[in-house]
N, C-alpha and C. Protein backbone atom coordinates (compact mmCIF):
# COMPACT_ATOMS: atom_id res chain seq x y z
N UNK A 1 6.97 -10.78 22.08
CA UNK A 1 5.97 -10.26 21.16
C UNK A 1 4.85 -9.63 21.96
N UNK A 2 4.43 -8.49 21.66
CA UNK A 2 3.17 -7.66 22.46
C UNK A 2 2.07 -7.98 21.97
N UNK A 3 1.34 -7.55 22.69
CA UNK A 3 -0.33 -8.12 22.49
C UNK A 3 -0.64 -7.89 21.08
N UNK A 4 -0.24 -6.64 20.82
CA UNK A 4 -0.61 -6.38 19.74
C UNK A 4 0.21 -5.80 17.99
N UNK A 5 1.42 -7.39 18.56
CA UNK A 5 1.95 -7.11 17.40
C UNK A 5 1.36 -7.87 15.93
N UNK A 6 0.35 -8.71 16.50
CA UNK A 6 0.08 -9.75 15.01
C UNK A 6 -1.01 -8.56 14.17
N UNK A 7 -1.79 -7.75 14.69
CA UNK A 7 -2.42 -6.59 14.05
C UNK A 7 -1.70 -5.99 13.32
N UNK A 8 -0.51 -5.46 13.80
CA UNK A 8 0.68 -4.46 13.42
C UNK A 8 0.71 -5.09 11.95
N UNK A 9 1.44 -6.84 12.43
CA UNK A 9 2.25 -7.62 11.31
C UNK A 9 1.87 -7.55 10.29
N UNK A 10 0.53 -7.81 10.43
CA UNK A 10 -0.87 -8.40 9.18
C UNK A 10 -1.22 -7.25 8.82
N UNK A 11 -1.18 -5.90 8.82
CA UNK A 11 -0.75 -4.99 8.02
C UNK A 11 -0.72 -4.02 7.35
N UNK A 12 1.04 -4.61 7.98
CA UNK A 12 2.41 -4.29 7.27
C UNK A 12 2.33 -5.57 5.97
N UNK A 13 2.46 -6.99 6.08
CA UNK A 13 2.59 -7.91 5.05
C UNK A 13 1.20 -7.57 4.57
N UNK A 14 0.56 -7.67 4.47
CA UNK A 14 -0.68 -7.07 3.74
C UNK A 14 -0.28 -5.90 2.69
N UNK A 15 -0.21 -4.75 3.57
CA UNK A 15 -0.12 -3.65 2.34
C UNK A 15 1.20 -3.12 1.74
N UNK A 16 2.25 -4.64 2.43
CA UNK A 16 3.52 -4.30 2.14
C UNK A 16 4.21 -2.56 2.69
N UNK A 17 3.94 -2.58 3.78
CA UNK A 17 4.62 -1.75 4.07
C UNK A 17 5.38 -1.92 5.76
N UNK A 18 6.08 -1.00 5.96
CA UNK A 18 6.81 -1.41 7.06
C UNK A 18 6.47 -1.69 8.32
N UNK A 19 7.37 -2.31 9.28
CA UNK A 19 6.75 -1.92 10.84
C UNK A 19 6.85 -1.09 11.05
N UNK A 20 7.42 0.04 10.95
CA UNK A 20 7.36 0.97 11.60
C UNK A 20 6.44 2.13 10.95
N UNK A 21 6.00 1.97 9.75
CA UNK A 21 4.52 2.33 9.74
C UNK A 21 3.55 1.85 9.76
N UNK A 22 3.20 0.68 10.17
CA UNK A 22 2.66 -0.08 10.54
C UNK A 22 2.28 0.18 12.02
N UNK A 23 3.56 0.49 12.63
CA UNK A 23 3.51 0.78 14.16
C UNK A 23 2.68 1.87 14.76
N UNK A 24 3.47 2.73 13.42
CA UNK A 24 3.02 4.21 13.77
C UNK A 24 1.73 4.24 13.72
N UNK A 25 1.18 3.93 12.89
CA UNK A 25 -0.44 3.97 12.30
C UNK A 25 -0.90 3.17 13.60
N UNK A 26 -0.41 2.50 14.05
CA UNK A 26 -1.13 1.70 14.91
C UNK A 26 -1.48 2.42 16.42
N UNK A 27 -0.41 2.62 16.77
CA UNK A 27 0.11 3.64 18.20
C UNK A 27 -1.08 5.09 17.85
N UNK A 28 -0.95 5.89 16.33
CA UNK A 28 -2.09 6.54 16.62
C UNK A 28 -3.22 6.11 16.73
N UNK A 29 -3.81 5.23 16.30
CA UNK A 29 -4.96 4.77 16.28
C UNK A 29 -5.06 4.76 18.46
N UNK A 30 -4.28 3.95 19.08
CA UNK A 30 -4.18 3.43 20.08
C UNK A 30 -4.38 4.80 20.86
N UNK A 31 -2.99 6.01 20.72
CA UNK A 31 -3.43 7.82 20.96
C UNK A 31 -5.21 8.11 20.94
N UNK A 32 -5.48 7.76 19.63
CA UNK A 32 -7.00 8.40 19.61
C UNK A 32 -8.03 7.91 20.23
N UNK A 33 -7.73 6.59 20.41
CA UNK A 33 -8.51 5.85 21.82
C UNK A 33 -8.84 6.50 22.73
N UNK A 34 -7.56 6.17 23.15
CA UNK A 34 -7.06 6.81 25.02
C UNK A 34 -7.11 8.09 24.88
N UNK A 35 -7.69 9.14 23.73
CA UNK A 35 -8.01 10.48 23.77
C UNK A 35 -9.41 10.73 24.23
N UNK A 36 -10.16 9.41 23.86
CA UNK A 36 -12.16 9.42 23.60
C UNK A 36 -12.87 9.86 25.10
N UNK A 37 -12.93 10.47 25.57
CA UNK A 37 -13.36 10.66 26.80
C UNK A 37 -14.42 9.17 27.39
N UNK A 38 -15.16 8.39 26.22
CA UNK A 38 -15.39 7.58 27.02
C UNK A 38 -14.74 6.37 26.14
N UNK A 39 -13.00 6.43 26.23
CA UNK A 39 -12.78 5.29 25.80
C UNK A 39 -12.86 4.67 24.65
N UNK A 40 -12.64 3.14 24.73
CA UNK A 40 -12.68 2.51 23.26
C UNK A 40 -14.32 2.60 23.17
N UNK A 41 -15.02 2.83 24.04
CA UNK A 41 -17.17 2.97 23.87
C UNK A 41 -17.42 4.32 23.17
N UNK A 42 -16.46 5.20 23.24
CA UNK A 42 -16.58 6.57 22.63
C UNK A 42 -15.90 6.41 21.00
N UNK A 43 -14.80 6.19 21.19
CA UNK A 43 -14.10 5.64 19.89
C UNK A 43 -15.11 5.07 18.92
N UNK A 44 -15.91 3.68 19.33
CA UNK A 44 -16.68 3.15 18.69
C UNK A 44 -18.09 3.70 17.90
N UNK A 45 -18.38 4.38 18.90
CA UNK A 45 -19.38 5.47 18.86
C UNK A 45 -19.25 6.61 17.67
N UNK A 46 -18.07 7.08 16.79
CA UNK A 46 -17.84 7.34 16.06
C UNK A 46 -18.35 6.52 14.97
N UNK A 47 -18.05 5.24 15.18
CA UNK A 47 -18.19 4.35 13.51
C UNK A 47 -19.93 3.81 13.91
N UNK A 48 -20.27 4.24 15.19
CA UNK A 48 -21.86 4.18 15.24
C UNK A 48 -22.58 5.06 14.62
N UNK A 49 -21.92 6.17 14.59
CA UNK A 49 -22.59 7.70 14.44
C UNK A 49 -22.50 7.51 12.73
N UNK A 50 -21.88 6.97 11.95
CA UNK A 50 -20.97 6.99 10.80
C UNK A 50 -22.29 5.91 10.01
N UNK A 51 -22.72 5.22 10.22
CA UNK A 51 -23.53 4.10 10.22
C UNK A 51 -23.03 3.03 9.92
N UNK A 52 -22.15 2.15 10.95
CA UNK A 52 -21.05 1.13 10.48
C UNK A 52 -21.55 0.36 12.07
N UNK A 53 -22.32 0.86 12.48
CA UNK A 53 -22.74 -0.10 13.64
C UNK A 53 -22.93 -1.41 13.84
N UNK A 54 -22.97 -2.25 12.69
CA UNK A 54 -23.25 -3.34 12.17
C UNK A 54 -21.72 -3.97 12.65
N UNK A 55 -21.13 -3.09 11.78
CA UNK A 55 -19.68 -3.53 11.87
C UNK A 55 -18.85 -3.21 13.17
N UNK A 56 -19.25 -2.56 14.04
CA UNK A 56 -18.70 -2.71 15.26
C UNK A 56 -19.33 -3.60 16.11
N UNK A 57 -20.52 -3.85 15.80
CA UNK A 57 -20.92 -5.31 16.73
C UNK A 57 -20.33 -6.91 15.97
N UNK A 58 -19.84 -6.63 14.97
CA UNK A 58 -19.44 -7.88 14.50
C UNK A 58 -17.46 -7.67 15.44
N UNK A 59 -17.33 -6.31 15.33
CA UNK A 59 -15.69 -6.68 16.01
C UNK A 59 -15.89 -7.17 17.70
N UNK A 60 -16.89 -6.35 17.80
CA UNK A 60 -17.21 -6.90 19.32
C UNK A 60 -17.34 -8.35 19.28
N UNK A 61 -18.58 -9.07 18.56
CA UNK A 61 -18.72 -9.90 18.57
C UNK A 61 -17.78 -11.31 18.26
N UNK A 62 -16.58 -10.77 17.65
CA UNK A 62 -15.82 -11.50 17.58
C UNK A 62 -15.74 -11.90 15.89
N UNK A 63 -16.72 -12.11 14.97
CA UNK A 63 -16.73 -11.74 13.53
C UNK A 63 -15.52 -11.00 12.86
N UNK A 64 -15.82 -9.84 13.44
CA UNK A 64 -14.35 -8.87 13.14
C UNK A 64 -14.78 -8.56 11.71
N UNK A 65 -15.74 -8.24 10.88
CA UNK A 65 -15.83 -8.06 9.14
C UNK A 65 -15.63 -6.63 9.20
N UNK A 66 -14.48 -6.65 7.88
CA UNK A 66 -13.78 -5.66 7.37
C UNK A 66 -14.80 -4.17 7.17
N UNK A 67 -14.19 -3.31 7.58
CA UNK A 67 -14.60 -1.97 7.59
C UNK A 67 -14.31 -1.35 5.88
N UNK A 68 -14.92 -0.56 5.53
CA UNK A 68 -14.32 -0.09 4.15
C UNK A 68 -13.74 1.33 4.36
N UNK A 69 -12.62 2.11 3.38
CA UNK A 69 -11.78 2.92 3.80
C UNK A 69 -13.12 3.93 3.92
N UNK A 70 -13.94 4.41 3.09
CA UNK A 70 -14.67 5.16 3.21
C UNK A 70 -15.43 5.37 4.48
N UNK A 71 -15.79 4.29 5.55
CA UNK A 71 -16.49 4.17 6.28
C UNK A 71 -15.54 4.96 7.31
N UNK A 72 -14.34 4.30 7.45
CA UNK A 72 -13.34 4.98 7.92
C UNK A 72 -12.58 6.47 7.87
N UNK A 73 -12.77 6.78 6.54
CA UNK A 73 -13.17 7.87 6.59
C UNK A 73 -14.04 9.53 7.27
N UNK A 74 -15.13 8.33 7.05
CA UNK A 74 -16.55 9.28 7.61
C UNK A 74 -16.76 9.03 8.93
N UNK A 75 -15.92 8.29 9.68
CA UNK A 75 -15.93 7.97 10.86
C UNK A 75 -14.92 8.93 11.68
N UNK A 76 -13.72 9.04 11.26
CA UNK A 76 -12.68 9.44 11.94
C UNK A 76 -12.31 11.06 11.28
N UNK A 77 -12.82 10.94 10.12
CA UNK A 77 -12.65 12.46 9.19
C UNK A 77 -11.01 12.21 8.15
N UNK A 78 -11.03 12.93 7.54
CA UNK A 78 -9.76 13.07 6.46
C UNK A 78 -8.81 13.81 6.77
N UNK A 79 -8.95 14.82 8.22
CA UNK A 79 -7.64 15.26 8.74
C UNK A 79 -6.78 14.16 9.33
N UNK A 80 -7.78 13.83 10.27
CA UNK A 80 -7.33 12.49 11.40
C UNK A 80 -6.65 11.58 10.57
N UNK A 81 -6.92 11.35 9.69
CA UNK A 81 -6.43 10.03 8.64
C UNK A 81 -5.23 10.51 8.10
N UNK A 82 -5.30 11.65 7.77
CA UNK A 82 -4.13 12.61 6.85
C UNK A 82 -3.26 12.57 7.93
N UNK A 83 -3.03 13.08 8.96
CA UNK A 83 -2.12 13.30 10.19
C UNK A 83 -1.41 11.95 10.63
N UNK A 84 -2.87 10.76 10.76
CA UNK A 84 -1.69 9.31 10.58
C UNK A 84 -1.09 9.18 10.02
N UNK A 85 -1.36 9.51 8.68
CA UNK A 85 -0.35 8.86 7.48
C UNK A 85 0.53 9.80 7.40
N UNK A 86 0.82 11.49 7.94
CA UNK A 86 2.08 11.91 7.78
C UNK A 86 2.87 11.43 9.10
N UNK A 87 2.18 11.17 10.21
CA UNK A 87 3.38 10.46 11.42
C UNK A 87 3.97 9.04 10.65
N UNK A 88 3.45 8.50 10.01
CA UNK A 88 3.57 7.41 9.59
C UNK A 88 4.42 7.18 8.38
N UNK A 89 4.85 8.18 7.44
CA UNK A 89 5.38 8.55 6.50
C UNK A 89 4.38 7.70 5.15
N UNK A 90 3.25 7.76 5.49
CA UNK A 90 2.02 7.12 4.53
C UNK A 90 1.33 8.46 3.63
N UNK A 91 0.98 7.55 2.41
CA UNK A 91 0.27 8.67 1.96
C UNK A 91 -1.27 8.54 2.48
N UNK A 92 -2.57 9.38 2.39
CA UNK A 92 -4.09 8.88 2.91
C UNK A 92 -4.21 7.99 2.66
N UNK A 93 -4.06 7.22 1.45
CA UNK A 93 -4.94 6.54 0.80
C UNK A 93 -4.18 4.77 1.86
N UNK A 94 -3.06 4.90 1.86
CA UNK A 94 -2.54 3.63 2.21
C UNK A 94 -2.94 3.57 3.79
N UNK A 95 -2.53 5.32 4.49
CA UNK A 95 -2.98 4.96 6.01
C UNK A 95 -4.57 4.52 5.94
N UNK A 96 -5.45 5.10 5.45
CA UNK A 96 -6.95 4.85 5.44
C UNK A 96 -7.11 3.40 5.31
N UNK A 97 -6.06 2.80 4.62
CA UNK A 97 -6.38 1.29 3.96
C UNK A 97 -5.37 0.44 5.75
N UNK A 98 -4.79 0.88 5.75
CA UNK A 98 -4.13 0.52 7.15
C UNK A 98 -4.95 0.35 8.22
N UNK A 99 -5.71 1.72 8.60
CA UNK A 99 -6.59 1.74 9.76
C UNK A 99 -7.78 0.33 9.72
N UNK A 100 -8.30 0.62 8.38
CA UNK A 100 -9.19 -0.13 7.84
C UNK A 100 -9.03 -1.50 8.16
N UNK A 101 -7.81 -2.26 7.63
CA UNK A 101 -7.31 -3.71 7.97
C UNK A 101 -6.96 -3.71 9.39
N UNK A 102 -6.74 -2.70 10.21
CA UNK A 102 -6.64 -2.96 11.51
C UNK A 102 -7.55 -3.11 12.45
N UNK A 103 -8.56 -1.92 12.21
CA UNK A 103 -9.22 -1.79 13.15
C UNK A 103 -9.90 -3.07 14.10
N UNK A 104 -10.99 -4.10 12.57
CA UNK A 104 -11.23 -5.35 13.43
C UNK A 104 -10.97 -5.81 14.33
N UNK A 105 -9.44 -6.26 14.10
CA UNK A 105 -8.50 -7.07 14.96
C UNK A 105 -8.01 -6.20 16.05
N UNK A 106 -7.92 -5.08 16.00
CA UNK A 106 -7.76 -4.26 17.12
C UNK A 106 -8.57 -3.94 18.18
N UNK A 107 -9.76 -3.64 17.56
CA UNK A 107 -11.08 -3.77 18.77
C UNK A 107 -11.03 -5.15 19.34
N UNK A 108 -10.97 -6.28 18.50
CA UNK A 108 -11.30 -8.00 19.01
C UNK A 108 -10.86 -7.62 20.40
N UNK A 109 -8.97 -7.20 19.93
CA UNK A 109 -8.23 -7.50 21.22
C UNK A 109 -8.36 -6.43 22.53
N UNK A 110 -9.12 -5.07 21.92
CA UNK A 110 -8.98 -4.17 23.16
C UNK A 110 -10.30 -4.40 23.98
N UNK A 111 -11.02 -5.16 23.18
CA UNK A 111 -12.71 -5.29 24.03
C UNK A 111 -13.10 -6.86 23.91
N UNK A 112 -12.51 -8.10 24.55
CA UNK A 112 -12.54 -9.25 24.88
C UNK A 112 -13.93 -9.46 25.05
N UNK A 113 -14.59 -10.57 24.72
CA UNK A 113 -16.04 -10.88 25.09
C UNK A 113 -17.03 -9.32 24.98
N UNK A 114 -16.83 -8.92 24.00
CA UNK A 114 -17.62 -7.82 23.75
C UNK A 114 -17.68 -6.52 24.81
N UNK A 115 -16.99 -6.57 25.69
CA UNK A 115 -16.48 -5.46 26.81
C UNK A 115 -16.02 -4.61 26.07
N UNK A 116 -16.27 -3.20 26.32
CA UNK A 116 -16.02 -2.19 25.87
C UNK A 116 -15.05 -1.57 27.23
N UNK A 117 -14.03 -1.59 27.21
CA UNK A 117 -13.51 -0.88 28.87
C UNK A 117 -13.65 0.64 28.32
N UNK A 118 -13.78 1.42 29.23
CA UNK A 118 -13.88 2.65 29.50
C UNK A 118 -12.13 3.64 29.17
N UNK A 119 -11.31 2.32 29.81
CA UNK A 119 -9.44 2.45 29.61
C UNK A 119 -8.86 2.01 28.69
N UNK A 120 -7.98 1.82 27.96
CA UNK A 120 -7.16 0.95 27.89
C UNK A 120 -6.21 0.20 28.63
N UNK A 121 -6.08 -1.31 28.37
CA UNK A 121 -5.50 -2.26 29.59
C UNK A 121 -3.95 -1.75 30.16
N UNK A 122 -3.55 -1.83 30.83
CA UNK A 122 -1.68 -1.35 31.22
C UNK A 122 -0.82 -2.14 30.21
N UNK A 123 -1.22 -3.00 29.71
CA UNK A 123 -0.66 -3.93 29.10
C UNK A 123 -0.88 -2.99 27.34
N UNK A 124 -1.70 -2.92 26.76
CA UNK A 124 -2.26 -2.18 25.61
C UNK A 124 -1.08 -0.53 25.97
N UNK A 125 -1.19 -0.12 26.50
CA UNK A 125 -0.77 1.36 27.05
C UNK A 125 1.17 0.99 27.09
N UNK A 126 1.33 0.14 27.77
CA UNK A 126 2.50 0.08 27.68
C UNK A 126 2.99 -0.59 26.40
N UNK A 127 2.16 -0.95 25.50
CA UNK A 127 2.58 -1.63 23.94
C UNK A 127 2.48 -0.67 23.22
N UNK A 128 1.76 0.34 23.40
CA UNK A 128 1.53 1.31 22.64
C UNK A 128 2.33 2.31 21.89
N UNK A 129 3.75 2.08 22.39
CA UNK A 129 4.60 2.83 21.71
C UNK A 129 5.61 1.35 21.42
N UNK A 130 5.43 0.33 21.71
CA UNK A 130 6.46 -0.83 21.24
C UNK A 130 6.13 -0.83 19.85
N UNK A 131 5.13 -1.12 19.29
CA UNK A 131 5.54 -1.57 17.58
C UNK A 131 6.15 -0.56 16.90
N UNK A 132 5.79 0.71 17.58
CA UNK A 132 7.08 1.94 16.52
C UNK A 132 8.33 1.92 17.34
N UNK A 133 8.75 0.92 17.99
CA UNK A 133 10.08 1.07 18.85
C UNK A 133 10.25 -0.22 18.17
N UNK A 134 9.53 -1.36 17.87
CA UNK A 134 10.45 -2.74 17.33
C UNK A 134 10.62 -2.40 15.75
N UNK A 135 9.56 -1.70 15.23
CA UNK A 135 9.70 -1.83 13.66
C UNK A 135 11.19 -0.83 13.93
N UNK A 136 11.70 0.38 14.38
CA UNK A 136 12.60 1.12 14.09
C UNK A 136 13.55 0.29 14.04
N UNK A 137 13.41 -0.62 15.21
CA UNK A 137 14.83 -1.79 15.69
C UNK A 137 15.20 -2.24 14.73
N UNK A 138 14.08 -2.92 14.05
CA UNK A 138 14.06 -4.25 12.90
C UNK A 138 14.71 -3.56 11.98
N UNK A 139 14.43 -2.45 11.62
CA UNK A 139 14.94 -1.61 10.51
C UNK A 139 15.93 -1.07 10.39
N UNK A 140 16.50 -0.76 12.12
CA UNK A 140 18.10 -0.55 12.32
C UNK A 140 18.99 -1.75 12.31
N UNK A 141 18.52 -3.16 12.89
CA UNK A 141 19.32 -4.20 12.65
C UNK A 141 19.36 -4.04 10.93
N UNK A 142 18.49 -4.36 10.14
CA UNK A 142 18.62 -4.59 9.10
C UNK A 142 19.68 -3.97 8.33
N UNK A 143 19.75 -2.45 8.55
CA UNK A 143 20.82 -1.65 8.25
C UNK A 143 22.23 -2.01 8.92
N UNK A 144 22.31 -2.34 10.24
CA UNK A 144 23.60 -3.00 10.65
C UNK A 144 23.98 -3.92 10.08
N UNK A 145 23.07 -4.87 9.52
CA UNK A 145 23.77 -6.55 9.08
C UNK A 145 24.08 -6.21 7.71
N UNK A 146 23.85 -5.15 6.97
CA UNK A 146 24.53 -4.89 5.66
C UNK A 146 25.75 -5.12 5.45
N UNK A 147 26.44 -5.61 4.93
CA UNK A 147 27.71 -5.81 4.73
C UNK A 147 28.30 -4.64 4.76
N UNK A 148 29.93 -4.68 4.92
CA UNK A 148 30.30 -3.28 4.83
C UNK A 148 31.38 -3.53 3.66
N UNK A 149 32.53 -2.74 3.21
CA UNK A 149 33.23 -3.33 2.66
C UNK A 149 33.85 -3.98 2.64
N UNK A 150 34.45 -5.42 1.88
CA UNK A 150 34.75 -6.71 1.93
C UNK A 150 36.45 -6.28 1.96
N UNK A 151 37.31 -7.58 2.24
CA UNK A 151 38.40 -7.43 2.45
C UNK A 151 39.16 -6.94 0.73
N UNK A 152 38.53 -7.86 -0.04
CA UNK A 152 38.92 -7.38 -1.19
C UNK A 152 38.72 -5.81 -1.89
N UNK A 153 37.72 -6.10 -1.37
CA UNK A 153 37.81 -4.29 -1.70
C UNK A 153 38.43 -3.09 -1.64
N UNK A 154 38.66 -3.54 -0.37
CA UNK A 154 39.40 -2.80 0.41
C UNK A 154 40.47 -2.55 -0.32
N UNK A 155 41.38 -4.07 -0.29
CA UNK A 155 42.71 -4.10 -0.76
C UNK A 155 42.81 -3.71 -2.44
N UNK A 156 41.68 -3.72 -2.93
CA UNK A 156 41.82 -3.54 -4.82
C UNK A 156 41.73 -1.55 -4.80
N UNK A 157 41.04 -1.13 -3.65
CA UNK A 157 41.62 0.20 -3.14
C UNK A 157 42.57 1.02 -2.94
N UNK A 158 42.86 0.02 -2.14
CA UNK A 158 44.28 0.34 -1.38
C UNK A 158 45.08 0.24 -2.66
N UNK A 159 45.24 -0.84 -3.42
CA UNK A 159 46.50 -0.62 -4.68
C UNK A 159 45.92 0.43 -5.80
N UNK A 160 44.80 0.83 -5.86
CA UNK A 160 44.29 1.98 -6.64
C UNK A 160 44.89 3.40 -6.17
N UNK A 161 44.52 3.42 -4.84
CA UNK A 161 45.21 4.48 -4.47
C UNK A 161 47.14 4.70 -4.96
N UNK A 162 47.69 3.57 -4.09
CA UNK A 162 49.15 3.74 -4.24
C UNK A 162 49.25 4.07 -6.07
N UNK A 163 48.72 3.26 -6.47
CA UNK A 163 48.94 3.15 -8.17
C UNK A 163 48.92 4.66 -8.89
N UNK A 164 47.57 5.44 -7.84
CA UNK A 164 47.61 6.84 -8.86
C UNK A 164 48.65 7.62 -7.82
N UNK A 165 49.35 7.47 -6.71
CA UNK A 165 50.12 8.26 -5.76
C UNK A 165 51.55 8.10 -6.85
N UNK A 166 52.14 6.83 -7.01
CA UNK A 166 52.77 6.70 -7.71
C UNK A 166 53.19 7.29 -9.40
N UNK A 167 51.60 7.33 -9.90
CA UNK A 167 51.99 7.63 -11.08
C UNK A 167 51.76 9.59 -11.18
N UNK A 168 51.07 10.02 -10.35
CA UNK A 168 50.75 11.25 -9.65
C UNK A 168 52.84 11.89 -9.34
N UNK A 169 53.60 10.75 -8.85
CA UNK A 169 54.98 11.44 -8.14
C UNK A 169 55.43 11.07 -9.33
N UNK A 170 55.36 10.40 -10.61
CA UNK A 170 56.43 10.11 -11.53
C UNK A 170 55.93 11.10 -12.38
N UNK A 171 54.44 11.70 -12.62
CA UNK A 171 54.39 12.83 -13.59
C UNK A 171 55.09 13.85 -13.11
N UNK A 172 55.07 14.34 -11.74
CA UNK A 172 55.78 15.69 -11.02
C UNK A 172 57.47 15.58 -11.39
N UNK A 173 57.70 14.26 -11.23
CA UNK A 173 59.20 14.62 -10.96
C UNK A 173 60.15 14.30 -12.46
N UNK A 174 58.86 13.76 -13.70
CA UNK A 174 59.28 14.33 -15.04
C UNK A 174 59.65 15.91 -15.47
């Protein structure tokens, strides 16, 4: 499990939606980080500028109280949000509500004891594409363990077929 799959988890079971948009949404969020020229301190600096400053010293602080989509919004803009939610196969309204339930718990873990790093950790960077690589997994096992067709089936087939081959050669050769 990666650092930062219980963010991912909590949600996905939250807004009922998948890991792997869950992932996705997450991994961009993680992209727009590691885009900030100064980092997760620049990143933050957005929801400072936004007037949610309150609420980024409570994620620092360890509090972590919920951001509202709007804030999120006016923080990050409605393209940025729009563009998650089409990598993500989300509509706005659910990625906005995604970012939103994440963010907290996401800063907690990228800025420990209120540290703001300038980077993201090797550890964060190399997770960063795992939750849209496990949710795909989860979602391809899931599709593998489907049953396929049963033996009976098969065989109630198989005599369907012969049955119309049969009655198919006795109309011809009337």
């Amino acid at each position: 499990m990666g650092v930062l799959d219980p963010v991912m988890t909590e949600a996905g079971s939250h807004l009922g939606i998948s890991n792997s948009s869950a992932g996705s949404v997450l991994a961009s969020l993680l992209s727009l980080i590691s885009r900030e020229e100064s980092g997760i301190s620049g990143f933050l600096d957005r929801f400072r500028r936004a007037g949610a400053g309150n609420l980024v010293s409570s994620w620092l602080s360890g509090d972590a109280r919920p951001v509202t989509v709007d804030a999120v919004e006016h923080a990050l803009g409605h393209d940025t949000i729009d563009r998650i939610g089409s990598k993500a196969g989300l509509s706005f309204s659910m990625a906005a509500s995604a970012i939103a339930l994440m963010l907290p718990r996401l800063i907690q873990r990228l800025a420990p004891a209120s540290v703001s790093p300038a980077r993201l950790s090797a550890d964060v960077m190399s997770a960063r594409m795992a939750p849209v690589h496990a949710g795909a997994r989860s979602e391809t096992s899931a599709a593998e363990a489907r049953p396929g067709p049963t033996v009976l089936s098969r065989w109630v087939w198989s005599v369907l077929a012969a049955g119309t081959a049969v009655a198919l050669l006795a109309w011809v050769l009337n």
